[in-house]
Protein backbone atom coordinates (compact mmCIF):
# COMPACT_ATOMS: atom_id res chain seq x y z
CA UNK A 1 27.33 13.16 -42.87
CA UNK A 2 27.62 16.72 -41.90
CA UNK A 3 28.17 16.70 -38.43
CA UNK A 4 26.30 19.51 -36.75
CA UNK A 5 27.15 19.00 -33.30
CA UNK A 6 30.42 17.23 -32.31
CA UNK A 7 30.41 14.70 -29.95
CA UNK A 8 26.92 15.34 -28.29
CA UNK A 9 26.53 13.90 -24.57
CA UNK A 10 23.37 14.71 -24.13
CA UNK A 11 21.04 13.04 -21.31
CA UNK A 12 17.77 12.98 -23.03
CA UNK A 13 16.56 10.31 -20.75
CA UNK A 14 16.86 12.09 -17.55
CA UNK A 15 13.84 14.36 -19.29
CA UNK A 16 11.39 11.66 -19.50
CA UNK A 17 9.23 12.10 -16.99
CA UNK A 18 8.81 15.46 -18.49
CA UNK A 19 8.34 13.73 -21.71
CA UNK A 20 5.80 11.95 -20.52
CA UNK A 21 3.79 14.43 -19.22
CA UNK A 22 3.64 16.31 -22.54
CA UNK A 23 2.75 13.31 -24.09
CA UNK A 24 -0.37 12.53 -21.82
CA UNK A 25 -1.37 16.03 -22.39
CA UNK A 26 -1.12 15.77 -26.61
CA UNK A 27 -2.47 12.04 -26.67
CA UNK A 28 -5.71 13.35 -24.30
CA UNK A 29 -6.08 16.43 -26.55
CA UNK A 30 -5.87 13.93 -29.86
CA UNK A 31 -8.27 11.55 -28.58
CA UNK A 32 -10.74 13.94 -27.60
CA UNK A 33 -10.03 15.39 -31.07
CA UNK A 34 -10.76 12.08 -33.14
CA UNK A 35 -13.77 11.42 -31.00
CA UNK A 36 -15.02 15.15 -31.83
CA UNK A 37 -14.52 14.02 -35.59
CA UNK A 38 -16.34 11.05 -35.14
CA UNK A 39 -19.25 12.84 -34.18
CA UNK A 40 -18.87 15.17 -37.10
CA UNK A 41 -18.75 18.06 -34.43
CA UNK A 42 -14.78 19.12 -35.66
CA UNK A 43 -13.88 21.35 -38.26
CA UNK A 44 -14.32 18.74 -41.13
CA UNK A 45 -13.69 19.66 -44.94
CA UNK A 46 -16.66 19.23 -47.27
CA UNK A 47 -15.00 15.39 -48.12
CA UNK A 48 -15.29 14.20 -44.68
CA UNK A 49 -18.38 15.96 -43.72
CA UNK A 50 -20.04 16.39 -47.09
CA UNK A 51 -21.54 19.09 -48.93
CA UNK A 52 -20.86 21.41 -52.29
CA UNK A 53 -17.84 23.00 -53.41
CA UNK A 54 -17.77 25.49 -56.07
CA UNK A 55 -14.78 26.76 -57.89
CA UNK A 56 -15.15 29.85 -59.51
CA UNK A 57 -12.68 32.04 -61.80
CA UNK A 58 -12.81 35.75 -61.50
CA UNK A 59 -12.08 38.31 -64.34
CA UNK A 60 -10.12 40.17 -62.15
CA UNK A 61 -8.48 40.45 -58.54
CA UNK A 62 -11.37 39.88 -55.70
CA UNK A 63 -11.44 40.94 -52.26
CA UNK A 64 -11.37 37.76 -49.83
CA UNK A 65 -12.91 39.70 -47.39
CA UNK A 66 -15.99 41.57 -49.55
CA UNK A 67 -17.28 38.22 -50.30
CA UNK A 68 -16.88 36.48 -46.68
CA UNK A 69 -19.49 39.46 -45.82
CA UNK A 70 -21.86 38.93 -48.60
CA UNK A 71 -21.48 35.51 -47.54
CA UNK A 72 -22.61 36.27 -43.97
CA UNK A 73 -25.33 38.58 -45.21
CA UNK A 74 -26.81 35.85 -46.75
CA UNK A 75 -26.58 32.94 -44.28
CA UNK A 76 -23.84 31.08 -45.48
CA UNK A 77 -21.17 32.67 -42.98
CA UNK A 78 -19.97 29.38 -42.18
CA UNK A 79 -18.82 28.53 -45.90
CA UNK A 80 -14.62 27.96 -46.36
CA UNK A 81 -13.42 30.25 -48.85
CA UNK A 82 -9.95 29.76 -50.55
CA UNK A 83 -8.17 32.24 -53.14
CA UNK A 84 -5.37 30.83 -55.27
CA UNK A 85 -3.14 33.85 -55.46
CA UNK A 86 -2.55 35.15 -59.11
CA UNK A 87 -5.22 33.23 -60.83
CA UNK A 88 -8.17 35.01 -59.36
CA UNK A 89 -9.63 31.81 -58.34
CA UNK A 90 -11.92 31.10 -55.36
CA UNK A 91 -12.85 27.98 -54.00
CA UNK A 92 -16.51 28.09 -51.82
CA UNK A 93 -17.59 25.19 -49.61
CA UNK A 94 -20.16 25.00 -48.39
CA UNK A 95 -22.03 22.54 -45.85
CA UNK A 96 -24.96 21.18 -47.20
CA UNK A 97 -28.04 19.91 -44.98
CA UNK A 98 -29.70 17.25 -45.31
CA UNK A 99 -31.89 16.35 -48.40
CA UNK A 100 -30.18 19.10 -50.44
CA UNK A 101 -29.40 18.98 -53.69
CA UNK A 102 -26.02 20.18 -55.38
CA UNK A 103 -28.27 22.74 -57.56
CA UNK A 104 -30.29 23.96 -54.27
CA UNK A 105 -27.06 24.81 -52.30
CA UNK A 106 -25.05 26.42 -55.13
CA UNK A 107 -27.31 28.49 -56.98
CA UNK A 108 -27.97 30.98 -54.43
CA UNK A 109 -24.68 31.01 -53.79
CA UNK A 110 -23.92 32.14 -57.55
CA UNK A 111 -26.92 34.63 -57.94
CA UNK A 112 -25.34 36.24 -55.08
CA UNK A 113 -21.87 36.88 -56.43
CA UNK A 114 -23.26 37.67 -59.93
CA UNK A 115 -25.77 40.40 -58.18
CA UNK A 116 -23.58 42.01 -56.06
CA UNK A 117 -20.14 42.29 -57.79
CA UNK A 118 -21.56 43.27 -61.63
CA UNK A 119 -18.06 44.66 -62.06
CA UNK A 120 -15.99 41.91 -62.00
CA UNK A 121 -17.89 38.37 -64.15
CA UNK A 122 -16.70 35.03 -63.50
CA UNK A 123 -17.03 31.81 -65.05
CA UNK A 124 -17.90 28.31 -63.00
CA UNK A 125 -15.18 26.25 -63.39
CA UNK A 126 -16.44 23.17 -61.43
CA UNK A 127 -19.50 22.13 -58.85
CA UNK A 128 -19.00 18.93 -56.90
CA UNK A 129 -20.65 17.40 -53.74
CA UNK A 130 -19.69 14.82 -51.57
CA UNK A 131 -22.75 13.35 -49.57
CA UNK A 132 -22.93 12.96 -45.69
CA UNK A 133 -22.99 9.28 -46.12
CA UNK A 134 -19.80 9.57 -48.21
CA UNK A 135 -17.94 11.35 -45.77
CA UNK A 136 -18.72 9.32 -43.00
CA UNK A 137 -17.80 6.43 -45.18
CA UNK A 138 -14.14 8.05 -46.30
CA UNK A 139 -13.71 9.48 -42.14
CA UNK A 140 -14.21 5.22 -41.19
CA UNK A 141 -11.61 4.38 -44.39
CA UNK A 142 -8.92 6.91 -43.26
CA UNK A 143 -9.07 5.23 -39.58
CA UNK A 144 -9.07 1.64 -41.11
CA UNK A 145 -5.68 3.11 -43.29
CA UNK A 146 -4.10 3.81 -40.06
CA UNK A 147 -4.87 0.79 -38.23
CA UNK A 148 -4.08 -1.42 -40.85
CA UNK A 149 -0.24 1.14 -41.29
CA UNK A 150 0.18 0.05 -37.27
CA UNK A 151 -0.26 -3.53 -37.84
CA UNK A 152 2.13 -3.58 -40.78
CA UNK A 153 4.64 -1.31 -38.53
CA UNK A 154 4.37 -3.70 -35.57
CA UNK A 155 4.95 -7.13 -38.06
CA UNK A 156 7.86 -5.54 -40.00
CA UNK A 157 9.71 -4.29 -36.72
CA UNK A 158 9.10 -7.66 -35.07
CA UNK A 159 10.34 -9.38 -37.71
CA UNK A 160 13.58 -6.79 -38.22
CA UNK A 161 14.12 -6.71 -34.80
CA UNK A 162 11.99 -7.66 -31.94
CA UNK A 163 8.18 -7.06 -30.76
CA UNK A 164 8.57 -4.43 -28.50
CA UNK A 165 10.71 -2.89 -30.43
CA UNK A 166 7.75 -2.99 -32.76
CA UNK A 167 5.18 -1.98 -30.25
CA UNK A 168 7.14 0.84 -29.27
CA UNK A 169 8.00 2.30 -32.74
CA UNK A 170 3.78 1.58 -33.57
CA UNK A 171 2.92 3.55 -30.12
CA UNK A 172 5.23 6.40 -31.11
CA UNK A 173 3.77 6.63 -34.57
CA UNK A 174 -0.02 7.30 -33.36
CA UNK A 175 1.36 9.49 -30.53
CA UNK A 176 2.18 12.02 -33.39
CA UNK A 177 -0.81 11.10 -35.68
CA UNK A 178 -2.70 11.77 -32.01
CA UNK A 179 -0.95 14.97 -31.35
CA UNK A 180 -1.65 16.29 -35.00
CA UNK A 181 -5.60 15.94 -34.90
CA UNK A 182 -5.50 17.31 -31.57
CA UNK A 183 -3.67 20.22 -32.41
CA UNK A 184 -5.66 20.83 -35.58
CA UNK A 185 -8.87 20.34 -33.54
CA UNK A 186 -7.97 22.69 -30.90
CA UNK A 187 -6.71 25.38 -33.40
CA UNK A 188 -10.17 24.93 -34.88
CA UNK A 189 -8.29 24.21 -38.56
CA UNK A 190 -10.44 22.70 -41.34
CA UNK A 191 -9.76 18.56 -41.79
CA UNK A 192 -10.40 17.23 -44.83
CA UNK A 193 -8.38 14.45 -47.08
CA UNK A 194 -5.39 16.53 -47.45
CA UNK A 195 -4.85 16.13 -43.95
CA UNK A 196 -5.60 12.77 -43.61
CA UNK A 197 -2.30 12.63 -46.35
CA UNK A 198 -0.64 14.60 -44.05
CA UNK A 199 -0.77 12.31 -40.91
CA UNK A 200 0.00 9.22 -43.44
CA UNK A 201 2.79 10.97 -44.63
CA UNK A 202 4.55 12.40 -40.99
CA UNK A 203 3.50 8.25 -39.71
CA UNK A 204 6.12 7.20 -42.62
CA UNK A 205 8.11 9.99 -41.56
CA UNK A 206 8.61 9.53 -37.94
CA UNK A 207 8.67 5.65 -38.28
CA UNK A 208 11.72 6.15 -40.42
CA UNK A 209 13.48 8.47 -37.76
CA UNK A 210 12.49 5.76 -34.93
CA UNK A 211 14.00 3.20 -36.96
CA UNK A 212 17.36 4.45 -37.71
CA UNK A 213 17.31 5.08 -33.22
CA UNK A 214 16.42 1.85 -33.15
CA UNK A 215 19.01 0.42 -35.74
CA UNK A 216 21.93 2.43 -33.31
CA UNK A 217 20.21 0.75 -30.11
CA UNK A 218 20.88 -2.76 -31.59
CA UNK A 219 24.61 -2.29 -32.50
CA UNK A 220 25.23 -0.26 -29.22
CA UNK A 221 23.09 -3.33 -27.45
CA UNK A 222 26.15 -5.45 -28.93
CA UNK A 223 29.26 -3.41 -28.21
CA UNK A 224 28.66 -1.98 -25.44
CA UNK A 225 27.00 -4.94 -22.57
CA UNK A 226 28.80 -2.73 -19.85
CA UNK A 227 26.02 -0.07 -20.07
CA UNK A 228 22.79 0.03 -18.95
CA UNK A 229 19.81 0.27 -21.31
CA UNK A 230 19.44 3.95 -20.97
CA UNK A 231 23.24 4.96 -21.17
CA UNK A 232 23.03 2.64 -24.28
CA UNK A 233 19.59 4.71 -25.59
CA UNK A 234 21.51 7.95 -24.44
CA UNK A 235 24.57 6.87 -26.83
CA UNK A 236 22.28 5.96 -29.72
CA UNK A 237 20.43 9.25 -29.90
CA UNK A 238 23.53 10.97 -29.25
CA UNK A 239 25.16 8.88 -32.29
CA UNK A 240 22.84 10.30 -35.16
CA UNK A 241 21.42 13.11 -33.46
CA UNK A 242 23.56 15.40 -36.63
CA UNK A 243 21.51 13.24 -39.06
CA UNK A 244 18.23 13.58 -37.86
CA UNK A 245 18.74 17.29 -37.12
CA UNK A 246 19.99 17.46 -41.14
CA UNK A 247 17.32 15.60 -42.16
CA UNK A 248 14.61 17.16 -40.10
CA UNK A 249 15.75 20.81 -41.40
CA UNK A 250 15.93 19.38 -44.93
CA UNK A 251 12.43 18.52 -45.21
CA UNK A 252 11.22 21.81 -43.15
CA UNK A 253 12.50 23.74 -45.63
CA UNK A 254 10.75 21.86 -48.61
CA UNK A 255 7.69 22.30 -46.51
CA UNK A 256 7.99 26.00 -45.43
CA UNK A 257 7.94 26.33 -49.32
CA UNK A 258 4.77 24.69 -49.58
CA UNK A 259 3.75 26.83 -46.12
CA UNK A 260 4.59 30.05 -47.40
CA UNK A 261 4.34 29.79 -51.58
CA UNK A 262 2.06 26.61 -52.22
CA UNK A 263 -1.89 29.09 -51.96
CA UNK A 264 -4.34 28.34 -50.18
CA UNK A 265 -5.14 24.92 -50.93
CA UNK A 266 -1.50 23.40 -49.73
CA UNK A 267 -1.43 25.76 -46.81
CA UNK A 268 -2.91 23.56 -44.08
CA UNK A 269 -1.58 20.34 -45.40
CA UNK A 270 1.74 22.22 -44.95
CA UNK A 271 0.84 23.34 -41.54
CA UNK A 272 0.35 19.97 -40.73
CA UNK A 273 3.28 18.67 -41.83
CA UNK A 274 5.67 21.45 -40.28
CA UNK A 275 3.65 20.39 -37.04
CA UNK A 276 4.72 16.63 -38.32
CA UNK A 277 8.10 16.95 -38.39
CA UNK A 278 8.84 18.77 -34.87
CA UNK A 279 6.20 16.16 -33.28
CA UNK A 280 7.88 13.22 -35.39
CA UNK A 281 11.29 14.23 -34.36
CA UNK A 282 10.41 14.73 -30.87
CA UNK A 283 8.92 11.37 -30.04
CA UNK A 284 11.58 9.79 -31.70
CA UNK A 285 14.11 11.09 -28.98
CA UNK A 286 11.33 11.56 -25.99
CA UNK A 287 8.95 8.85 -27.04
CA UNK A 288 10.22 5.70 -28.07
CA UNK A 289 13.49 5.28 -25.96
CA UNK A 290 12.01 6.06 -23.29
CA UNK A 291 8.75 3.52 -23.77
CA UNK A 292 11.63 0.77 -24.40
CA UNK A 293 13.59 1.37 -21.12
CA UNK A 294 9.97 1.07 -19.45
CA UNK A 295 8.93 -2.15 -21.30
CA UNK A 296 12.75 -3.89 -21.38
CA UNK A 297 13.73 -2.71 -18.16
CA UNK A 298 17.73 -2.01 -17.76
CA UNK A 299 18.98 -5.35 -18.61
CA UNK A 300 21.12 -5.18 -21.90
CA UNK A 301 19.52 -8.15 -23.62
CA UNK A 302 20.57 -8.41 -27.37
CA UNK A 303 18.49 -7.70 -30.09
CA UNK A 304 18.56 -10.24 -33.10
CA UNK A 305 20.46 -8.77 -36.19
């Protein structure tokens, strides 16, 4: 393992309390933001609020910002537009009310392009629409995903090594899925199923990072009975703090890829995963020792293997 820093001492517990604090603030700001999607009142894709997405492909290069204004002119300023760079491709959703029909929303939408750039035809590759009754349906199905992902964290972790252990690693997980739809909700960024993928994916990711913490905790639980639990947590993270900074620059750099070259339709599932990872990698450290030390107490008692 490529050791980035050699023989790190750090204290990362004696920052908890600031930890904590941060924490509060994120976990506040994410429940506020799930209860905001609940309502529908968030920034919510056509798939979890419903509505019509068109897909169009120009004959040549179109300005982005020429058709956001025709857009406005004609009522439909709130419509998401997407380009997918070098295929003169635009994607148009748009937010249906209710009792509208697929036809009703689009076709206006069409006329107007076709009327007012003459120069430059396109072709309709696709027309979809996902119903508000849908959306509401896949918004309760995502939450039901995650639930059912904490459950199955807190069983496996039990089982591999004790229930608080569990507990913890579970309470660290939804911190960052928390933190993430706060974030996203504050910044006002569109939701929609790619970043419901997204939290999924950082949960797997930042369970993985608590777990291999954890792992050290156990074995430095069994050599070391002179410490106290948070010299032994301090150790731990100390112990693979080169790996996770490795691995956590690794997979930044596969996303800033996606960030920077994956169009418009990756981009905010790659924001949300480069907000993923530093969330994921901080609650691992700032998070989830810390929660143990509250929940264990000091006392060095040894963790099944």
């Amino acid at each position: 393992m490529i050791e980035l820093i050699k023989n790190p001492k750090y204290d990362f517990m004696s920052l908890r309390n600031y930890a904590f604090a941060l924490s509060a603030v994120l976990l506040v700001l994410g429940l506020v933001g799930t209860i905001q999607i609940f309502r529908g009142k968030a920034n919510l894709g056509v798939d979890l609020a419903g509505g019509t997405s068109i897909q169009v492909k120009f004959q040549k290069p179109f300005s982005m910002d020429e058709i956001r204004s025709l857009l406005v002119q004609a009522g439909q300023g709130e419509a998401t537009l997407q380009g997918v760079e070098g295929e003169n491709i635009l994607l148009i959703k748009l937010r249906a009310d209710a009792g509208q029909q697929e036809r009703m929303v689009a076709d206006p939408v069409l006329k107007l392009l076709r009327d007012k750039l003459p120069g430059n035809p396109f072709v309709v590759e696709s027309i979809s629409e996902i119903g508000p009754a849908i959306g509401h349906k896949l918004r309760q199905d995502a939450m039901l995903a995650l639930a059912i992902s904490a459950l199955a964290i807190i069983l496996y972790l039990a089982w591999r090594f004790e229930f608080k252990f569990g507990v913890t690693a579970a309470i660290a997980t939804f911190h960052d899925i928390f933190a993430m739809v706060g974030i996203f909700w504050a910044l006002g960024i569109e939701q929609d199923l790619l970043f419901i993928t997204a939290l999924l994916t950082i949960g797997g990711y930042s369970l993985t990072d608590t777990v291999v913490i954890f792992d050290r905790i156990r074995e430095n639980i069994r050599l070391r009975k002179r410490n106290t639990f948070s010299e032994t947590i301090n150790l731990s993270v100390n112990d693979v703090l080169s790996r996770s900074i490795v691995t956590s620059i690794t997979v930044f750099m596969a996303v800033m890829a996606l960030l920077f070259f994956g169009g418009a339709v990756l981009r905010n599932f790659a924001l949300a995963l480069t907000i993923g990872i530093l969330v994921g990698s901080y609650s691992s450290v700032f998070v989830a020792g810390p929660m143990l030390v509250l929940w264990r107490g000091e006392k060095m008692t040894e963790v099944k293997r």
